[in-house]
PDB file of N, CA and C in Angstrom:
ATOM      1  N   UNK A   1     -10.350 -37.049 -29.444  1.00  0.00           N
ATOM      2  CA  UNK A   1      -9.255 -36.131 -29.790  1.00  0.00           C
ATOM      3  C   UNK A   1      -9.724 -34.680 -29.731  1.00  0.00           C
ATOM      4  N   UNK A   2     -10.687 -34.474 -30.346  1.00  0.00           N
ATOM      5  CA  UNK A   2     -11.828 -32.768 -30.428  1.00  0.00           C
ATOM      6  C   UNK A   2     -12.019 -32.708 -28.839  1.00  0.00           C
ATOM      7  N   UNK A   3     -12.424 -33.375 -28.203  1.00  0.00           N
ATOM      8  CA  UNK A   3     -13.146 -33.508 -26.674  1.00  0.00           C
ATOM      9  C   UNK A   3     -11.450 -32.623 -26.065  1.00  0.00           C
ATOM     10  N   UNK A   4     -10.462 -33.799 -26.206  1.00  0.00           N
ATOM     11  CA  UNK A   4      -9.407 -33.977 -25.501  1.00  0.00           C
ATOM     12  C   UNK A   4      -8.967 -32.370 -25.725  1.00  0.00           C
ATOM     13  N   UNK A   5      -8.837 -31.594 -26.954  1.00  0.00           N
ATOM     14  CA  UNK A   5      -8.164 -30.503 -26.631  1.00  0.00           C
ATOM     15  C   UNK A   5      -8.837 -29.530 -26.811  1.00  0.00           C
ATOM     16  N   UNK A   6     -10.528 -29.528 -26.913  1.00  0.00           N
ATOM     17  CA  UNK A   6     -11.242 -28.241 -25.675  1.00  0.00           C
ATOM     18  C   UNK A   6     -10.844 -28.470 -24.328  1.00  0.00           C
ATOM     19  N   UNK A   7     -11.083 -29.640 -23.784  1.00  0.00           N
ATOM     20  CA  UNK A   7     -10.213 -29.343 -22.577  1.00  0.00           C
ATOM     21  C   UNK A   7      -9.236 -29.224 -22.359  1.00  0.00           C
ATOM     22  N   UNK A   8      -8.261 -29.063 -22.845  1.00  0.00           N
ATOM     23  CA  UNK A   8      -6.993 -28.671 -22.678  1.00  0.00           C
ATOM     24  C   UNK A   8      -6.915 -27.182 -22.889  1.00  0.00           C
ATOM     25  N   UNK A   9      -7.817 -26.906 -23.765  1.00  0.00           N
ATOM     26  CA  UNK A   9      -8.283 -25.019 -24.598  1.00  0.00           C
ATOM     27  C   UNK A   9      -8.530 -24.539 -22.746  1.00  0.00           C
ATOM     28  N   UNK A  10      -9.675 -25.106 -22.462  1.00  0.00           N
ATOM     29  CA  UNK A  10     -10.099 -24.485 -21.176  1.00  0.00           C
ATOM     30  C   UNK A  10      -9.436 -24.787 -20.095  1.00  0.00           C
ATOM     31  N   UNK A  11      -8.797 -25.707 -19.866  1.00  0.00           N
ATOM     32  CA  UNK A  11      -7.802 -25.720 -18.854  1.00  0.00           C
ATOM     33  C   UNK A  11      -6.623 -24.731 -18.705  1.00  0.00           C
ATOM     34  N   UNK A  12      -6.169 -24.090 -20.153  1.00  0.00           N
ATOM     35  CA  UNK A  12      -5.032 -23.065 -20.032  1.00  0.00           C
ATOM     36  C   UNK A  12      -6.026 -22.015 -19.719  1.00  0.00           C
ATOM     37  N   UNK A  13      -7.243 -21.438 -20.549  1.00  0.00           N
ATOM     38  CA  UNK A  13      -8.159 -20.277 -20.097  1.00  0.00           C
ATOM     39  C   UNK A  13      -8.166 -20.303 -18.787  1.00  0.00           C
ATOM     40  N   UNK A  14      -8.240 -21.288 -18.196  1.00  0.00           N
ATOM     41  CA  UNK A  14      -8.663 -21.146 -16.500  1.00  0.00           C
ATOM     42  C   UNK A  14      -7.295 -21.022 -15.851  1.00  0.00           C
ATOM     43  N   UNK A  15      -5.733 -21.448 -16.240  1.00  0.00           N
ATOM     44  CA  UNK A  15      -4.970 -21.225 -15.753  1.00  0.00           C
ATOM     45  C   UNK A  15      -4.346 -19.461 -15.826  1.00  0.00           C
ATOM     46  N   UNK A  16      -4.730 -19.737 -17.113  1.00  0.00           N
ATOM     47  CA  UNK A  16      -4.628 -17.724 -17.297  1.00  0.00           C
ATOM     48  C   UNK A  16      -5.025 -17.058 -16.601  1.00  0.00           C
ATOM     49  N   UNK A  17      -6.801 -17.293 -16.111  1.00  0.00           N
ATOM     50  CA  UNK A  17      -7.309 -16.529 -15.436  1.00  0.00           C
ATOM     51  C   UNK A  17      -7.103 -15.918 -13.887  1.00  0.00           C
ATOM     52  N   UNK A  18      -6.589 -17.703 -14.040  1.00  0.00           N
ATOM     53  CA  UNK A  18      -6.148 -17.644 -12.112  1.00  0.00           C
ATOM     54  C   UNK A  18      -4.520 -16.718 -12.062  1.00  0.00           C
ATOM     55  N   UNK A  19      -3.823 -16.640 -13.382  1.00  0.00           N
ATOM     56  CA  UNK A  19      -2.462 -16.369 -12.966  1.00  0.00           C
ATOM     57  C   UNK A  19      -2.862 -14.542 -12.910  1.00  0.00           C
ATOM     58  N   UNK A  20      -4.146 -14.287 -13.593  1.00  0.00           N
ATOM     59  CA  UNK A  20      -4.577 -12.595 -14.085  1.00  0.00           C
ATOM     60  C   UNK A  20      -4.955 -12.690 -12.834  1.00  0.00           C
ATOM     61  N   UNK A  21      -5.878 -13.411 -11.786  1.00  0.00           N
ATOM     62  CA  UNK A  21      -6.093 -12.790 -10.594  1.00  0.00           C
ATOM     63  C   UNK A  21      -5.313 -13.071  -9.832  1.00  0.00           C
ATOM     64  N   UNK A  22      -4.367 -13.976  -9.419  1.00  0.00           N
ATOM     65  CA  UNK A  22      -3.099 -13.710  -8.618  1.00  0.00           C
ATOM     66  C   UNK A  22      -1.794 -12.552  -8.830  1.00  0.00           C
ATOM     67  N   UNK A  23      -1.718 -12.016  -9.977  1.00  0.00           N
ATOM     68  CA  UNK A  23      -1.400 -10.520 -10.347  1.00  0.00           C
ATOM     69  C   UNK A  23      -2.239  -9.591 -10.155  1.00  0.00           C
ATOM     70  N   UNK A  24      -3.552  -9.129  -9.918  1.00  0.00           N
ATOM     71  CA  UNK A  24      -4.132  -8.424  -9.812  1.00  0.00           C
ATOM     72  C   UNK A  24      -4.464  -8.384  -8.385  1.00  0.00           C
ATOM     73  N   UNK A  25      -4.019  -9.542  -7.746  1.00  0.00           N
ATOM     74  CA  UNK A  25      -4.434  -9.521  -6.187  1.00  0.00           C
ATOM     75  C   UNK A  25      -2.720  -9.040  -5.366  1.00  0.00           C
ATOM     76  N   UNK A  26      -2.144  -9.328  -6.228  1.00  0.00           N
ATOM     77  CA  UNK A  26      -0.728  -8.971  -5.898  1.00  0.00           C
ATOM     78  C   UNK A  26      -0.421  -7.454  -5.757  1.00  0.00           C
ATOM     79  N   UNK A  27      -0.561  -7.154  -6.987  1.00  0.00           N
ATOM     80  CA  UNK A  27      -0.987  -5.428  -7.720  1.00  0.00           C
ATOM     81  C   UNK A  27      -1.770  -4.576  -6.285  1.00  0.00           C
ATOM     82  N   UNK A  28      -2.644  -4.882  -6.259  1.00  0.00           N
ATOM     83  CA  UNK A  28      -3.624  -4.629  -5.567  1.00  0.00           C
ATOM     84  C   UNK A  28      -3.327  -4.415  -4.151  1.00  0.00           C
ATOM     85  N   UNK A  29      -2.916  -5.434  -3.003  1.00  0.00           N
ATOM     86  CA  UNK A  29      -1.900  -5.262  -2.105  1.00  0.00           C
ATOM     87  C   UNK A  29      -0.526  -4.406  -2.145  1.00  0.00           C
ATOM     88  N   UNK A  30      -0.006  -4.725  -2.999  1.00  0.00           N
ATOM     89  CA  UNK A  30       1.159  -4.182  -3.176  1.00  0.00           C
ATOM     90  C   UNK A  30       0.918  -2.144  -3.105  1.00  0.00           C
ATOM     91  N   UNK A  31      -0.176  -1.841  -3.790  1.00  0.00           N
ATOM     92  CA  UNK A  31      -0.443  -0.371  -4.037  1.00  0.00           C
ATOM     93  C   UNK A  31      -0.977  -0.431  -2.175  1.00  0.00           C
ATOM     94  N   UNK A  32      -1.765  -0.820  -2.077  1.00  0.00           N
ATOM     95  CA  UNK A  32      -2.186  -0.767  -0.352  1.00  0.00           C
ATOM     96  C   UNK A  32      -1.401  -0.432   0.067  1.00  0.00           C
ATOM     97  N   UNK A  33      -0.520  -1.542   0.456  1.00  0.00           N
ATOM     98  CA  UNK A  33       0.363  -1.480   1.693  1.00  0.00           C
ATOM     99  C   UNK A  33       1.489   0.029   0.942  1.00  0.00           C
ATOM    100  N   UNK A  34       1.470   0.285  -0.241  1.00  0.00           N
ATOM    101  CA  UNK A  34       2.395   1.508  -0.675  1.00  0.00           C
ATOM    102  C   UNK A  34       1.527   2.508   0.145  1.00  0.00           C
ATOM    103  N   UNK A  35       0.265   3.079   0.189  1.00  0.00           N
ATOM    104  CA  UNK A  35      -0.458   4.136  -0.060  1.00  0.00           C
ATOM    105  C   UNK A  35      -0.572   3.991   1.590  1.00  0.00           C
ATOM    106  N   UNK A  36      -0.909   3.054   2.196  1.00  0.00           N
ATOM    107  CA  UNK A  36      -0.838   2.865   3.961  1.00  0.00           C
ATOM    108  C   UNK A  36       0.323   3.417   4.271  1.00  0.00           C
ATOM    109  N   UNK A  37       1.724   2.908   4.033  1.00  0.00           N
ATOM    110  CA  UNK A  37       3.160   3.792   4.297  1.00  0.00           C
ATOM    111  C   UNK A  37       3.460   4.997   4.199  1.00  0.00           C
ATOM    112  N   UNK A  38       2.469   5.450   2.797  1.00  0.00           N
ATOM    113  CA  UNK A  38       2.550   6.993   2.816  1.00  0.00           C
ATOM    114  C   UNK A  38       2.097   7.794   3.512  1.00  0.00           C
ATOM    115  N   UNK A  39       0.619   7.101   4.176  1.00  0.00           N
ATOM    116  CA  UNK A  39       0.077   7.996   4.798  1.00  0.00           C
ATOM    117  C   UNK A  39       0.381   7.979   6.480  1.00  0.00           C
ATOM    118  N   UNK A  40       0.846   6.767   6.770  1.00  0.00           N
ATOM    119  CA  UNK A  40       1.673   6.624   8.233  1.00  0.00           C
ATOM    120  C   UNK A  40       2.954   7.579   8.036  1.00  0.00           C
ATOM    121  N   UNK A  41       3.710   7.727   6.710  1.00  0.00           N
ATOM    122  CA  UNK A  41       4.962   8.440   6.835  1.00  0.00           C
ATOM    123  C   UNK A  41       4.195   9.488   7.043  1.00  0.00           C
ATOM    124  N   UNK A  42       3.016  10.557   6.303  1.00  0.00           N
ATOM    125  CA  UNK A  42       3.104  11.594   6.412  1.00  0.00           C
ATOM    126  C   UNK A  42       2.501  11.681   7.732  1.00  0.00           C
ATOM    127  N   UNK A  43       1.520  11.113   8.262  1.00  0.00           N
ATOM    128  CA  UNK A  43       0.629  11.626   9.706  1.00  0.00           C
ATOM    129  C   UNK A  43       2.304  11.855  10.458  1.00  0.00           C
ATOM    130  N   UNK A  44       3.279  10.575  10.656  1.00  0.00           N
ATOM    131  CA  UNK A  44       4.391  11.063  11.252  1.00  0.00           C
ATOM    132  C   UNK A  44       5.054  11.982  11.262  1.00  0.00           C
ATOM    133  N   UNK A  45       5.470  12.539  10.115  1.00  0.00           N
ATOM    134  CA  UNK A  45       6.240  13.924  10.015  1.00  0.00           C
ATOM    135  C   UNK A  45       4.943  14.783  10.419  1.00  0.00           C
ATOM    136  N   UNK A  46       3.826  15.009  10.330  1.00  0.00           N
ATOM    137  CA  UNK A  46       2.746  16.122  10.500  1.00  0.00           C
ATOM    138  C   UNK A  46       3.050  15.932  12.061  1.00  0.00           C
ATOM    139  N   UNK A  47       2.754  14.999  13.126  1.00  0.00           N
ATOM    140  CA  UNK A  47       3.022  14.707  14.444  1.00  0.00           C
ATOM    141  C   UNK A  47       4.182  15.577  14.636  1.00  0.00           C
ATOM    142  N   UNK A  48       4.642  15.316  14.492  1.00  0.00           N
ATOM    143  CA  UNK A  48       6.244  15.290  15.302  1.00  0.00           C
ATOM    144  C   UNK A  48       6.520  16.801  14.541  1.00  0.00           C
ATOM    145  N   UNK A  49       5.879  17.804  13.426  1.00  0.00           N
ATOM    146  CA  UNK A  49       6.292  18.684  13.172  1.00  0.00           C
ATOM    147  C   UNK A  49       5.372  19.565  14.424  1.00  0.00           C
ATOM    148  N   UNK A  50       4.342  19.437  14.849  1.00  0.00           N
ATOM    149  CA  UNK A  50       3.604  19.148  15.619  1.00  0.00           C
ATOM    150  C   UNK A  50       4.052  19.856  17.150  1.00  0.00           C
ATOM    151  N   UNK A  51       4.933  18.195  17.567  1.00  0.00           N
ATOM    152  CA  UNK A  51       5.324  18.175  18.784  1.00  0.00           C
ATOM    153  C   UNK A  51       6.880  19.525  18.834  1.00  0.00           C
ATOM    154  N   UNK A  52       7.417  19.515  17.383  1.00  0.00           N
ATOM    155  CA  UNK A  52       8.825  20.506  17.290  1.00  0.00           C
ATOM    156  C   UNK A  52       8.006  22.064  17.734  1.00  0.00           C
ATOM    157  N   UNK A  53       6.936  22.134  16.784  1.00  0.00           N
ATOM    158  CA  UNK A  53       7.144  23.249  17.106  1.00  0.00           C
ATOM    159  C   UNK A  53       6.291  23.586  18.856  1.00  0.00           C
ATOM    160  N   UNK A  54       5.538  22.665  19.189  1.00  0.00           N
ATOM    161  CA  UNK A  54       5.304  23.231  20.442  1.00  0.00           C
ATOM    162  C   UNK A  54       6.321  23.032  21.713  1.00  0.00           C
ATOM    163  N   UNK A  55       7.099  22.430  21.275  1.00  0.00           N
ATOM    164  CA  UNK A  55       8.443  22.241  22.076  1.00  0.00           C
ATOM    165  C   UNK A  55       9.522  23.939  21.981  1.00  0.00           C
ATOM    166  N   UNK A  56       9.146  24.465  20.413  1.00  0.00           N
ATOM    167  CA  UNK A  56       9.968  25.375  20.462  1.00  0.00           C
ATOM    168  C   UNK A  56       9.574  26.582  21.135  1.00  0.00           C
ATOM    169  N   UNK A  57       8.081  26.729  21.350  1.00  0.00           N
ATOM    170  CA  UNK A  57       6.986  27.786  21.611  1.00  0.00           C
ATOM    171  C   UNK A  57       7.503  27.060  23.166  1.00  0.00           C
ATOM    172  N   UNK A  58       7.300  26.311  23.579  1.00  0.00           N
ATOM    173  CA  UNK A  58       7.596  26.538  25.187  1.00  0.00           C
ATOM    174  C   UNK A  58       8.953  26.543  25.933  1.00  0.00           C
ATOM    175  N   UNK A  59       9.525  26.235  24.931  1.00  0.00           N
ATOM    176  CA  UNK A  59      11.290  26.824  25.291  1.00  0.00           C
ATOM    177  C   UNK A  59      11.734  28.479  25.495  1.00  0.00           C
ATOM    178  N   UNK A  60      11.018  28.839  23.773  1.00  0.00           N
ATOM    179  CA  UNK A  60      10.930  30.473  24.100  1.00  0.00           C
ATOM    180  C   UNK A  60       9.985  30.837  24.925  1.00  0.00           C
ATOM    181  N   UNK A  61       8.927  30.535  25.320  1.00  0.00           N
ATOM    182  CA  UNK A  61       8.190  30.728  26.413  1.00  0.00           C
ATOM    183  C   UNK A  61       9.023  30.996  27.916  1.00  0.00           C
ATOM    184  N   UNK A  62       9.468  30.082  28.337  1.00  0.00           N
ATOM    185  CA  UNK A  62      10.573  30.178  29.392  1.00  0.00           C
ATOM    186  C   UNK A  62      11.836  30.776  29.843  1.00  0.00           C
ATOM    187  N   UNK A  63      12.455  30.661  27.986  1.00  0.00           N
ATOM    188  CA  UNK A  63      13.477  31.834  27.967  1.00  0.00           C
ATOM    189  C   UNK A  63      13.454  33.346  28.359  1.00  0.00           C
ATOM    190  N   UNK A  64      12.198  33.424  27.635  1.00  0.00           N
ATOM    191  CA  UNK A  64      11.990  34.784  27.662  1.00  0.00           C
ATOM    192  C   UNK A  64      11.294  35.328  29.102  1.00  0.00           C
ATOM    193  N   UNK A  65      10.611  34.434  29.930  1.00  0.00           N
ATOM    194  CA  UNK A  65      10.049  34.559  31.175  1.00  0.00           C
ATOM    195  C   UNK A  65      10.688  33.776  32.232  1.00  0.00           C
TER     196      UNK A  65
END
């Protein structure tokens, strides 16, 4: 009966543990793939602010010549 529910004690400890690292592995990805998006959103807008303005520099370039 004593035997029977240390193991049962350590069987929930070990289920806890696994459910703390399947949240923490979740957590963990989850901030990634956030902080990867941010930095693909911003390189994109930096690009393409980039490509605007040398698009605008060679428009007035031409206009004016």
């Amino acid at each position: 009966m004593i035997m029977t529910d240390i193991t049962t004690y350590y069987y929930y400890i070990l289920l806890l543990l696994l459910l703390l690292l399947l949240y923490y592995y979740y957590v963990y990805y989850y901030y990634y793939y956030y902080y990867y998006y941010y930095y693909y959103y911003y390189y994109y807008n930096y690009y393409y602010y980039y490509y605007f303005y040398y698009y605008n520099y060679y428009y007035y370039y031409y206009y004016y010549y």
